[in-house]
C-alpha atoms as a PDB file:
ATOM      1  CA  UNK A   1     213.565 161.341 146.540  1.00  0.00           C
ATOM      2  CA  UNK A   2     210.326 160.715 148.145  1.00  0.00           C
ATOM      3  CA  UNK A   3     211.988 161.206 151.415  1.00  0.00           C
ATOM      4  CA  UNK A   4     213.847 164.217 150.683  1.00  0.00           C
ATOM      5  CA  UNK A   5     210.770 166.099 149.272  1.00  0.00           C
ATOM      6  CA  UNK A   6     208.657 165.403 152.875  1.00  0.00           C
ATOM      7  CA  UNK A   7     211.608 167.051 154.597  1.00  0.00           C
ATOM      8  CA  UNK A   8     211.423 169.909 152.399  1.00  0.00           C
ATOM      9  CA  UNK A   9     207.911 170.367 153.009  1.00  0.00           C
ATOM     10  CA  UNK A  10     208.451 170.005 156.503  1.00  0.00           C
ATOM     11  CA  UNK A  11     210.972 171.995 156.897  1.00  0.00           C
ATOM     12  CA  UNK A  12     208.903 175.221 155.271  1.00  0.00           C
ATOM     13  CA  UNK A  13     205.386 174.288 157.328  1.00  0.00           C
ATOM     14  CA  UNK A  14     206.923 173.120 160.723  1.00  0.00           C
ATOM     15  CA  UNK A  15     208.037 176.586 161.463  1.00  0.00           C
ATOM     16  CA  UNK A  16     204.866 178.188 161.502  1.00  0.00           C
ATOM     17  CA  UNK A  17     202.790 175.597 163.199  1.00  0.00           C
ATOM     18  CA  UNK A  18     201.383 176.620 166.747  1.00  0.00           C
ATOM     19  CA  UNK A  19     203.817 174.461 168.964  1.00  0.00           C
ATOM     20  CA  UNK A  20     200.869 172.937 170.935  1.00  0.00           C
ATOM     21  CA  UNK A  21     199.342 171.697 167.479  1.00  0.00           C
ATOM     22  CA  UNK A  22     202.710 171.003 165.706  1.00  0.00           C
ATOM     23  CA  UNK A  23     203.442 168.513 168.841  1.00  0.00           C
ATOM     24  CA  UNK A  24     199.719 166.721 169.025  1.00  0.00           C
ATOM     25  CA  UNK A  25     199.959 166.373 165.278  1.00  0.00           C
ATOM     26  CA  UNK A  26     203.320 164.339 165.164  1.00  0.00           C
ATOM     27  CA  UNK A  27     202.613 162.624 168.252  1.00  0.00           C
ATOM     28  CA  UNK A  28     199.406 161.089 166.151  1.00  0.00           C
ATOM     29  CA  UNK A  29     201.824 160.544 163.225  1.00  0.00           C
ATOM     30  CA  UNK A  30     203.931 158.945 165.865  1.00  0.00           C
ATOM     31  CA  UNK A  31     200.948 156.736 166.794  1.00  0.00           C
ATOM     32  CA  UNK A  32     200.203 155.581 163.001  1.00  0.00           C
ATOM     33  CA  UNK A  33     203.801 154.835 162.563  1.00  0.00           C
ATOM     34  CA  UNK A  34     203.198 152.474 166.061  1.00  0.00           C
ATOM     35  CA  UNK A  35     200.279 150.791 164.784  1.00  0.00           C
ATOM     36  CA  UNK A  36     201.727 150.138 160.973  1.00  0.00           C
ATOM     37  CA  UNK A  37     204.701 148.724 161.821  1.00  0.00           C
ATOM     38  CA  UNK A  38     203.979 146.880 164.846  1.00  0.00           C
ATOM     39  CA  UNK A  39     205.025 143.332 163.698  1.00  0.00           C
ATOM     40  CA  UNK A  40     208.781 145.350 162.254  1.00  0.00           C
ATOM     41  CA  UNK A  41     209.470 146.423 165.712  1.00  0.00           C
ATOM     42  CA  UNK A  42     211.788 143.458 166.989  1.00  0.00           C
ATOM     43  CA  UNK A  43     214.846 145.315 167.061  1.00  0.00           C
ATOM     44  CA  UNK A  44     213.389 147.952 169.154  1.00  0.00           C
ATOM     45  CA  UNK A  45     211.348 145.738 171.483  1.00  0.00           C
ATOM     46  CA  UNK A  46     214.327 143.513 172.462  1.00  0.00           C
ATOM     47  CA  UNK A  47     216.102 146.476 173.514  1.00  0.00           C
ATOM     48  CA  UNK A  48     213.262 147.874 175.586  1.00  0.00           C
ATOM     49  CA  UNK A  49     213.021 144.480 176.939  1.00  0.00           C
ATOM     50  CA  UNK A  50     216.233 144.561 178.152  1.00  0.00           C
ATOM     51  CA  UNK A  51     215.451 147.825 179.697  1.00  0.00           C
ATOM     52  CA  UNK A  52     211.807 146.925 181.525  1.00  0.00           C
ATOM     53  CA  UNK A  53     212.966 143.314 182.453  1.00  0.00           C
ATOM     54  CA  UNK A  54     211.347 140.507 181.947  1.00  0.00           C
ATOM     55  CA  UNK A  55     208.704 140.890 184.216  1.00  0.00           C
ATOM     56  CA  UNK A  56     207.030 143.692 182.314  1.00  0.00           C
ATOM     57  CA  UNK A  57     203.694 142.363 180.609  1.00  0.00           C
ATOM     58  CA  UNK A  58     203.047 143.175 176.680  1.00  0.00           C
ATOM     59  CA  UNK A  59     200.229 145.861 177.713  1.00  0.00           C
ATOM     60  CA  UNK A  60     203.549 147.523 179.871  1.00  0.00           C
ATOM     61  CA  UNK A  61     205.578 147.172 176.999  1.00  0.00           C
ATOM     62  CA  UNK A  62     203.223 148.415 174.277  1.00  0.00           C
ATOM     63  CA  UNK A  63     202.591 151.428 176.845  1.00  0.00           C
ATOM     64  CA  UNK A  64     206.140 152.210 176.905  1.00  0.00           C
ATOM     65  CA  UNK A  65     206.919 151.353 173.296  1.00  0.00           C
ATOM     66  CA  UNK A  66     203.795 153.885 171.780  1.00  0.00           C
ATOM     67  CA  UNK A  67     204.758 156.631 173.536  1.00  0.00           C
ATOM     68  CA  UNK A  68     208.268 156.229 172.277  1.00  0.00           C
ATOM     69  CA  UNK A  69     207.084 156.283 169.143  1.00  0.00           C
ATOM     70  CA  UNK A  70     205.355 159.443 170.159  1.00  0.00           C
ATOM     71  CA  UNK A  71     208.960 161.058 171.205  1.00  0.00           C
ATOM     72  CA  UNK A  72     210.697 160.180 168.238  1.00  0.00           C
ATOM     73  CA  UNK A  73     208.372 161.818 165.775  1.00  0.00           C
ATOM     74  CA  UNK A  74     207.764 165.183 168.217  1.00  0.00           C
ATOM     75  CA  UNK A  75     211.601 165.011 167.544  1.00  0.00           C
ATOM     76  CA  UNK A  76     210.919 165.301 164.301  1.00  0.00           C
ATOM     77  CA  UNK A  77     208.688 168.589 164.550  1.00  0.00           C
ATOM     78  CA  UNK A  78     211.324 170.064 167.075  1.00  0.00           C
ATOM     79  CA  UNK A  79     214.595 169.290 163.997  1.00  0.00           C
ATOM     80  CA  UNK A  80     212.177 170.711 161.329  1.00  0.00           C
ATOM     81  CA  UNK A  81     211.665 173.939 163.339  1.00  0.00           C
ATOM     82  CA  UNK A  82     214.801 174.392 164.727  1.00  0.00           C
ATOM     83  CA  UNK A  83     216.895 176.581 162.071  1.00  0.00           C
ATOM     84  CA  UNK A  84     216.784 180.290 163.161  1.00  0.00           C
ATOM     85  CA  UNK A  85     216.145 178.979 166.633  1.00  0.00           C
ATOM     86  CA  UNK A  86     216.613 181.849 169.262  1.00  0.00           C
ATOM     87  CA  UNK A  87     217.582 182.032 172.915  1.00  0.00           C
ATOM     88  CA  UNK A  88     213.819 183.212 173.710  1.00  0.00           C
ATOM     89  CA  UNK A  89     212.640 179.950 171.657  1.00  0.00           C
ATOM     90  CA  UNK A  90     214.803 177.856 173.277  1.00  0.00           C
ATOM     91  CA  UNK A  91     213.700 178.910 176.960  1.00  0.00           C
ATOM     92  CA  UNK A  92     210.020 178.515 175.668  1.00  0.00           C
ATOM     93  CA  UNK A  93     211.030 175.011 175.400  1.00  0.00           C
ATOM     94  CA  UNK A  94     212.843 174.222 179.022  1.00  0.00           C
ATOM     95  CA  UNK A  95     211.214 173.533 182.216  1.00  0.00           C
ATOM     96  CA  UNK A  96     214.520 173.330 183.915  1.00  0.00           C
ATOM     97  CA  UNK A  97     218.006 173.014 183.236  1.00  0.00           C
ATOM     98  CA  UNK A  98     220.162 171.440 186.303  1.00  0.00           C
ATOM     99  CA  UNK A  99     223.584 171.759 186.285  1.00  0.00           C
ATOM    100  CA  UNK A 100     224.702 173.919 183.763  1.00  0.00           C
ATOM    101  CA  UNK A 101     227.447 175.133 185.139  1.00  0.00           C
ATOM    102  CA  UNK A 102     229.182 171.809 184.286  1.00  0.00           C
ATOM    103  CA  UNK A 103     229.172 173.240 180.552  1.00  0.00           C
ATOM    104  CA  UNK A 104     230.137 176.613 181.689  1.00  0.00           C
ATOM    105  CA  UNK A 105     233.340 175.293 183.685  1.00  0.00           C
ATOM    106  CA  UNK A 106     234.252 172.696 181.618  1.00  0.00           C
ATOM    107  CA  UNK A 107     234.614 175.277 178.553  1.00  0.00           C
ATOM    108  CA  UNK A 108     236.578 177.285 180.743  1.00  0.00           C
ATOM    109  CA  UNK A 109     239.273 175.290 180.606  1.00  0.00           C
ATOM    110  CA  UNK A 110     240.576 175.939 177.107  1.00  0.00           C
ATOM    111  CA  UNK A 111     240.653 172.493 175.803  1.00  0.00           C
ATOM    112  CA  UNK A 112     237.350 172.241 173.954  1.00  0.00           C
ATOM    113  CA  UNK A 113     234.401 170.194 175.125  1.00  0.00           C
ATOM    114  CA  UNK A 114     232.996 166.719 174.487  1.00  0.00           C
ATOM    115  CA  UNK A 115     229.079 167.225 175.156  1.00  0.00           C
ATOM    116  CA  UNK A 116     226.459 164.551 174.015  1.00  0.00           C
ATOM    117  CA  UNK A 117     223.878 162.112 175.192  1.00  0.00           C
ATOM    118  CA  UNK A 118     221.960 158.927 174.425  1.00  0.00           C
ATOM    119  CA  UNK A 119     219.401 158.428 172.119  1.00  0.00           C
ATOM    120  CA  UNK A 120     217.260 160.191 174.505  1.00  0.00           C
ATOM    121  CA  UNK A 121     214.276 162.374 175.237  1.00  0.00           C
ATOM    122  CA  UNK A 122     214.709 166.012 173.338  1.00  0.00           C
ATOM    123  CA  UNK A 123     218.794 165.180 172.488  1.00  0.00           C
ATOM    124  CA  UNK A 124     218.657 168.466 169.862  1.00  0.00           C
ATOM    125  CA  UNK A 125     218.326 170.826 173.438  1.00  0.00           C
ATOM    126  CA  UNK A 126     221.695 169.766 174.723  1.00  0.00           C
ATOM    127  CA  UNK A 127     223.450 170.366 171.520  1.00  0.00           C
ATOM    128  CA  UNK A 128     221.390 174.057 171.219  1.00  0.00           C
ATOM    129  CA  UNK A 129     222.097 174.460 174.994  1.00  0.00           C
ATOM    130  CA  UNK A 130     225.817 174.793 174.030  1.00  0.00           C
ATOM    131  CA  UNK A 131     225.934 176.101 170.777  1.00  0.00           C
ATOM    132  CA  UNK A 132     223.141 179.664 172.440  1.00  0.00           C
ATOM    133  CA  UNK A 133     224.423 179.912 175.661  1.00  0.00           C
ATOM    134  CA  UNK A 134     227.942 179.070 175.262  1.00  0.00           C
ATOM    135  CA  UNK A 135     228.335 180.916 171.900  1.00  0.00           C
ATOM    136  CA  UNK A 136     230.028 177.791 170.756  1.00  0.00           C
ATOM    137  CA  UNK A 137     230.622 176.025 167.266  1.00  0.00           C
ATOM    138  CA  UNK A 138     229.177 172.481 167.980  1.00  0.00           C
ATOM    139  CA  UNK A 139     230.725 169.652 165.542  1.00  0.00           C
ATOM    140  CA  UNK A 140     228.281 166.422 165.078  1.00  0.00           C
ATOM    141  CA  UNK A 141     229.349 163.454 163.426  1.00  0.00           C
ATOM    142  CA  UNK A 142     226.252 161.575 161.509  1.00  0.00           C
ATOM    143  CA  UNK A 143     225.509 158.759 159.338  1.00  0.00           C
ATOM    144  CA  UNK A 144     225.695 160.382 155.194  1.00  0.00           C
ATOM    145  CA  UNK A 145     221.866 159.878 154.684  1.00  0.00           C
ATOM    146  CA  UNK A 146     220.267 159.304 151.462  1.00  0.00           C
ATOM    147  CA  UNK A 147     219.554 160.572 148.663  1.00  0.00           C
ATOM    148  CA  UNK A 148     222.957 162.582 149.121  1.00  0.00           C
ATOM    149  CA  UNK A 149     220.108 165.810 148.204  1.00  0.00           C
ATOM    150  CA  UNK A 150     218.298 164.825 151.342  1.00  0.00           C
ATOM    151  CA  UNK A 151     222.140 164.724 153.314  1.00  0.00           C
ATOM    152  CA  UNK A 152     222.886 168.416 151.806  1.00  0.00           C
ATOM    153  CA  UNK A 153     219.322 169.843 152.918  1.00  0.00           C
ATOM    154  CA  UNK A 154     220.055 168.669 156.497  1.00  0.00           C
ATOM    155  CA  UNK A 155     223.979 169.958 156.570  1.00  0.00           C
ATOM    156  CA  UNK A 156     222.480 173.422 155.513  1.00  0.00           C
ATOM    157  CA  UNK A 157     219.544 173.307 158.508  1.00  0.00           C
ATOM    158  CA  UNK A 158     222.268 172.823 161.084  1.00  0.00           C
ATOM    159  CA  UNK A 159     224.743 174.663 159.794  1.00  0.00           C
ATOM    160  CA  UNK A 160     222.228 177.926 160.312  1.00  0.00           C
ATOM    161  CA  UNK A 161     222.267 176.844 163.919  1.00  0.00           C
ATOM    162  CA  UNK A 162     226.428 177.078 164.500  1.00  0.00           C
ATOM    163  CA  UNK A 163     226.015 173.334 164.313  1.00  0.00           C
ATOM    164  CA  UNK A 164     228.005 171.370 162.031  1.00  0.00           C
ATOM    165  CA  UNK A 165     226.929 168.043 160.783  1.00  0.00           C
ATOM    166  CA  UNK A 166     229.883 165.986 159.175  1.00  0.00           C
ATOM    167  CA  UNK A 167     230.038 162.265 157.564  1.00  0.00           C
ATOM    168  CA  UNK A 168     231.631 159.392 159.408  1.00  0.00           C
ATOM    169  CA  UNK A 169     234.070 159.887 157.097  1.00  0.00           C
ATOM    170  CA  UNK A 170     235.588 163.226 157.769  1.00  0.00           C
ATOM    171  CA  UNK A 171     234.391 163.484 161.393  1.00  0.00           C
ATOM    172  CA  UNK A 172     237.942 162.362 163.192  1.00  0.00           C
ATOM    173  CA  UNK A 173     239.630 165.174 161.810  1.00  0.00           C
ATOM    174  CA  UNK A 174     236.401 167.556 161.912  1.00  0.00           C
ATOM    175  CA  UNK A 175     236.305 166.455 166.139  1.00  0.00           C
ATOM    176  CA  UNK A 176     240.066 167.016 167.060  1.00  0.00           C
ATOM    177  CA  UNK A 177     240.104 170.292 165.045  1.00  0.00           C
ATOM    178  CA  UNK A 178     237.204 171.242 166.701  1.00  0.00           C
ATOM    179  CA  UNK A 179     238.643 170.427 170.357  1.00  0.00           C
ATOM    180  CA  UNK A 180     242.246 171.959 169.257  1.00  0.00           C
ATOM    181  CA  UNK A 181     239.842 175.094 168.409  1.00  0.00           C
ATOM    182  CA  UNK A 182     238.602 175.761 172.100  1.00  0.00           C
ATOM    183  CA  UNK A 183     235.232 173.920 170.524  1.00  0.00           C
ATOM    184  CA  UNK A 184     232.814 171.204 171.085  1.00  0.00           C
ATOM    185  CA  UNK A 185     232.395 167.876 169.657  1.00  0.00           C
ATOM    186  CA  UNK A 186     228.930 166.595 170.100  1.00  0.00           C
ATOM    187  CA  UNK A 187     228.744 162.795 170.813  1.00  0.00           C
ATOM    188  CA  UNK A 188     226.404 159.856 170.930  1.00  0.00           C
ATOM    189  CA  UNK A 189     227.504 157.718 173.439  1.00  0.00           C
ATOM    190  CA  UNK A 190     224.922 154.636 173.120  1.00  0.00           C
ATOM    191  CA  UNK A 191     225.382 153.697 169.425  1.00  0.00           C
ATOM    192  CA  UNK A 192     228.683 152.561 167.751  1.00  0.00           C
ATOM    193  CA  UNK A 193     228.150 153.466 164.437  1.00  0.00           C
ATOM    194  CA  UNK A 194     232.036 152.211 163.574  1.00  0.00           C
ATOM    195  CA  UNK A 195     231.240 149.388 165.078  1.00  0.00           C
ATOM    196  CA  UNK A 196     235.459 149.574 167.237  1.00  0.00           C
ATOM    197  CA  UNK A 197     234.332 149.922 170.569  1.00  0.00           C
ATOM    198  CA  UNK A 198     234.554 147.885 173.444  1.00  0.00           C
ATOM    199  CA  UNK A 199     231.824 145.716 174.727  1.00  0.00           C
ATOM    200  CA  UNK A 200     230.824 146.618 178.458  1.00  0.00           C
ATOM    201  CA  UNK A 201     227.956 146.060 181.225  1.00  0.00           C
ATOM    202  CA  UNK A 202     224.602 147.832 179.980  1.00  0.00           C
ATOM    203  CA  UNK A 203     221.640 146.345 181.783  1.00  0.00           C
ATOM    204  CA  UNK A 204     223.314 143.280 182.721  1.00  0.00           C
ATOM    205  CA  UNK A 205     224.681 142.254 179.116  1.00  0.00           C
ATOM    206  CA  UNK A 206     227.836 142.975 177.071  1.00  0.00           C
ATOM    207  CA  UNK A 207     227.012 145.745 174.764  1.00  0.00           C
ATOM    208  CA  UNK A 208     229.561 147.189 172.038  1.00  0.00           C
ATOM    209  CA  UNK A 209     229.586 151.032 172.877  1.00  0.00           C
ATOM    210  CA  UNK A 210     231.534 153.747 171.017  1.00  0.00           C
ATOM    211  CA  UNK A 211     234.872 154.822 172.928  1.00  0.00           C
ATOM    212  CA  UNK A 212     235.373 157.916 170.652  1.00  0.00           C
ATOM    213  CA  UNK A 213     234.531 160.062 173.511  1.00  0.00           C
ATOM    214  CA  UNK A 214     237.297 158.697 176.287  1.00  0.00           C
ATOM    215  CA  UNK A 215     239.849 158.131 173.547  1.00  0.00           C
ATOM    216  CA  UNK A 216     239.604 162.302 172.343  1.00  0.00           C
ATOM    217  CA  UNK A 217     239.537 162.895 176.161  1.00  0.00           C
ATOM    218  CA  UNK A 218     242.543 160.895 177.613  1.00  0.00           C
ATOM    219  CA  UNK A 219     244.650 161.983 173.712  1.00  0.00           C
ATOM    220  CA  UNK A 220     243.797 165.531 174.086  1.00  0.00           C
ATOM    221  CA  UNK A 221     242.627 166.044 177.995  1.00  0.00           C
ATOM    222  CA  UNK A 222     238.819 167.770 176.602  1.00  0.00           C
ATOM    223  CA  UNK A 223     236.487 166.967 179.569  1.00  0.00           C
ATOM    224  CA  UNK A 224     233.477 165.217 178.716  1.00  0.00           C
ATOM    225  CA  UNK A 225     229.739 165.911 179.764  1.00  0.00           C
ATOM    226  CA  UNK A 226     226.785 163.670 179.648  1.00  0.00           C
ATOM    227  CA  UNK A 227     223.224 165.428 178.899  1.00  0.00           C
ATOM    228  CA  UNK A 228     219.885 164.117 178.958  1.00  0.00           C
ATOM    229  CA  UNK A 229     216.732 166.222 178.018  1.00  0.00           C
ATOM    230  CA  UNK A 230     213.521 164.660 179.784  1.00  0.00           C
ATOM    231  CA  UNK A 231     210.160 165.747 177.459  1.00  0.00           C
ATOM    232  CA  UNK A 232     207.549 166.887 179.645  1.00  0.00           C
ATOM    233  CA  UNK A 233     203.889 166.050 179.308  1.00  0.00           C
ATOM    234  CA  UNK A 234     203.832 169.698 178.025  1.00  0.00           C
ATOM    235  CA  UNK A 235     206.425 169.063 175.888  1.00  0.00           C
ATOM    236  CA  UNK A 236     208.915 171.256 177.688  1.00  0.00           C
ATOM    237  CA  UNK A 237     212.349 169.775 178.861  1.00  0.00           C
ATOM    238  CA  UNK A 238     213.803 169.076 181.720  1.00  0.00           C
ATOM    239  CA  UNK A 239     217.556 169.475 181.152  1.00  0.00           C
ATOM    240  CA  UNK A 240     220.016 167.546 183.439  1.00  0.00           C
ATOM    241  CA  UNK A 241     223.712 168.062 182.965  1.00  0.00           C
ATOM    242  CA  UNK A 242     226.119 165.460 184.705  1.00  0.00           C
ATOM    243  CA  UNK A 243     229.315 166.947 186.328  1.00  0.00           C
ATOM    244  CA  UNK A 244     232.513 166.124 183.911  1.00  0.00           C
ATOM    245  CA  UNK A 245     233.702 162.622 183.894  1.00  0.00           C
ATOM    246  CA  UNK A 246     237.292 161.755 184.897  1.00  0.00           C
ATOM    247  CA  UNK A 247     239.100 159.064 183.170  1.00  0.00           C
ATOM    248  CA  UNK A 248     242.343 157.089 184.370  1.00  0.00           C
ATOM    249  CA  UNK A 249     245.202 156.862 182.246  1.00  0.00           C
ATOM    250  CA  UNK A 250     246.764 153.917 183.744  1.00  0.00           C
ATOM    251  CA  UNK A 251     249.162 153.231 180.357  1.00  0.00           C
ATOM    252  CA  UNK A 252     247.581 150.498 179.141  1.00  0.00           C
ATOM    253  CA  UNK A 253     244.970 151.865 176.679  1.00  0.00           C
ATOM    254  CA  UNK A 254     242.466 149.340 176.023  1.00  0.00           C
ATOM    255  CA  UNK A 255     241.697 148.940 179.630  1.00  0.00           C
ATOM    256  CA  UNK A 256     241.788 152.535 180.569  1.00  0.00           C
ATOM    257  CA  UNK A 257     239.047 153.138 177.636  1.00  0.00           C
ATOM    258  CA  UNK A 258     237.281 150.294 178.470  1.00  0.00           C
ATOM    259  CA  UNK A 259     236.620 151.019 181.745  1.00  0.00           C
ATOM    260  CA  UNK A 260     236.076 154.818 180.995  1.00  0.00           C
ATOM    261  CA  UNK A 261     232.970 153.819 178.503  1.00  0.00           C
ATOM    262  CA  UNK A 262     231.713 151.887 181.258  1.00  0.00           C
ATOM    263  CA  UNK A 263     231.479 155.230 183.339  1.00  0.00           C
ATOM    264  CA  UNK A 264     229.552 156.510 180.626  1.00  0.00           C
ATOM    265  CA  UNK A 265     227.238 153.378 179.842  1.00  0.00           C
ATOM    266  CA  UNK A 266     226.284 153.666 183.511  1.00  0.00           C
ATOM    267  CA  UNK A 267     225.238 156.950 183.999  1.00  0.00           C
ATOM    268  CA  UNK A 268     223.231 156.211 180.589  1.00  0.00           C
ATOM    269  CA  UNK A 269     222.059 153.131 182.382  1.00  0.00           C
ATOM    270  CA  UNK A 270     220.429 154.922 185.468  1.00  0.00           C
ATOM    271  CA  UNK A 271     218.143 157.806 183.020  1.00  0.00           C
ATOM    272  CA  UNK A 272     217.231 155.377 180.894  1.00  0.00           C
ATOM    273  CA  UNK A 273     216.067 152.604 183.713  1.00  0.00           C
ATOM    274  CA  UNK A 274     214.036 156.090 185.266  1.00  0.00           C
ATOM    275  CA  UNK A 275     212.810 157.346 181.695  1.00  0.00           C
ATOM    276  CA  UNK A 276     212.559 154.080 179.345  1.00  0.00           C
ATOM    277  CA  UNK A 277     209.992 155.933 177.084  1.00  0.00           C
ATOM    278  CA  UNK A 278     212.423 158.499 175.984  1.00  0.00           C
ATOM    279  CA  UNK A 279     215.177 155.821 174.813  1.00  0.00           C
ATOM    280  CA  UNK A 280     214.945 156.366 171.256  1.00  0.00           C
ATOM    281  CA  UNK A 281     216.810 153.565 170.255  1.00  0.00           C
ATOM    282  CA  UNK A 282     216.077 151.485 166.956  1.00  0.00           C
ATOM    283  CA  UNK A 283     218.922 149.248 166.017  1.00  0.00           C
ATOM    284  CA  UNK A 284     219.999 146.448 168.077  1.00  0.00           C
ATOM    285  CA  UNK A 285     222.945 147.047 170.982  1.00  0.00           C
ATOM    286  CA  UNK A 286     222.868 143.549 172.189  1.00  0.00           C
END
């Protein structure tokens, strides 16, 4: 309960922080977390290995791996102050967005819209991105955290944003309603929390990826979009939106969504190789 009572507390103080302070005081918290649980960090620093190469020298990997840690907890401050979040708010946030209009069109076409990203950088702006400017009911699938109190306080947070967080559970049915509904279904494509999905090439190694995204799109024709949000030094975002992927349906299944992950895991490949520091990922993919 611990846990669920820090989120609280968060959740109330976040909001009024000054966001130059709110962002320099969870990047320190991100540092402490860094230094006290340096020798628990395995999982993380054989995927970032994988990432640098093995060339890269401890100092380069500590480098990398601190401000990481620095990311993941300004994350933090962004998700606690996020509900009531407003179009002016948001643009306070972005230094850029590139290709929106890959969004825009792709919503166009009446058959919903499968949006997500990686693990990466600022991933909350993508799925506000959609659900401000497009006007659009965004449906996330998620892990059921605990205490179930702690899962319920989180639900209600996005649910004030037109975002709606659903258990592994339900989230299927929750997705292809959603896409039936003219909607979007918001996706992480790097982590296969069902543990079903194909392996394919990511940075030269078989890595089991989730497929949930190509099998919705070839089943129901949604086109899917790829986001990444780069965190400034100022903490702004650079937003860069990849042009819809096409997938061939070739009538044998298993290859066709096979090789349409791999699309994905390689476009995921290149911003990560260019950004490692804003790969957020903490449990093993190889």
């Amino acid at each position: 309960m611990l846990k669920y009572y820090l989120f609280r507390f968060a959740g109330l103080v976040c909001p009024w922080l000054p966001s130059r302070f709110g962002y320099w005081l969870f990047a320190r918290i991100g540092d402490l977390v860094f230094l006290l649980t340096a020798k628990r960090q395995t999982t993380y620093l054989y995927n970032l290995r994988r990432v640098l190469g093995d060339d890269a020298t401890p100092a380069q990997m500590n480098a990398v791996a601190r401000r990481a840690f620095q990311n993941l907890l300004k994350n933090y401050f962004d998700h606690f102050r996020a509900h009531g979040l407003t179009k002016a708010k948001l643009n306070a946030q972005l230094a850029g967005v590139h290709g929106f209009e890959h969004l825009d069109d792709a919503m166009k076409r009446g058959k919903g819209l499968i949006a997500g990203s990686a693990h990466f950088g600022a991933w909350d702006i993508i799925i506000h991105l959609a659900s401000l400017y497009l006007d659009a009911h965004v449906v996330v699938p998620n892990e059921r955290l605990k205490p179930e109190k702690l899962f319920q306080y989180i639900l209600k947070l996005r649910n004030s944003e037109n975002i709606e967080m659903v258990s592994l559970d339900v989230a299927p049915r929750a997705l292809i309603k959603a896409l039936r509904a003219g909607q979007i279904a918001g996706l992480a494509y790097d982590r296969d929390m069902t543990q079903t999905g194909p392996s394919v090439n990511f940075f030269g190694k078989p890595a089991q990826m989730p497929d949930g995204a190509v099998q919705l799109s070839l089943k129901y024709g949604s086109p899917v979009i790829i986001g990444f949000s780069v965190r400034q030094p100022d903490n702004r975002c650079q937003v860069f939106i990849e042009p819809p992927l096409e997938f061939a349906n070739n009538g044998n299944p298993p290859q066709d969504i096979r090789a349409g992950v791999q699309k994905i895991a390689a476009i995921m490949e290149k911003y990560i190789r260019q950004y490692p520091d804003q790969w957020l990922m903490f449990q093993r993919i190889w």
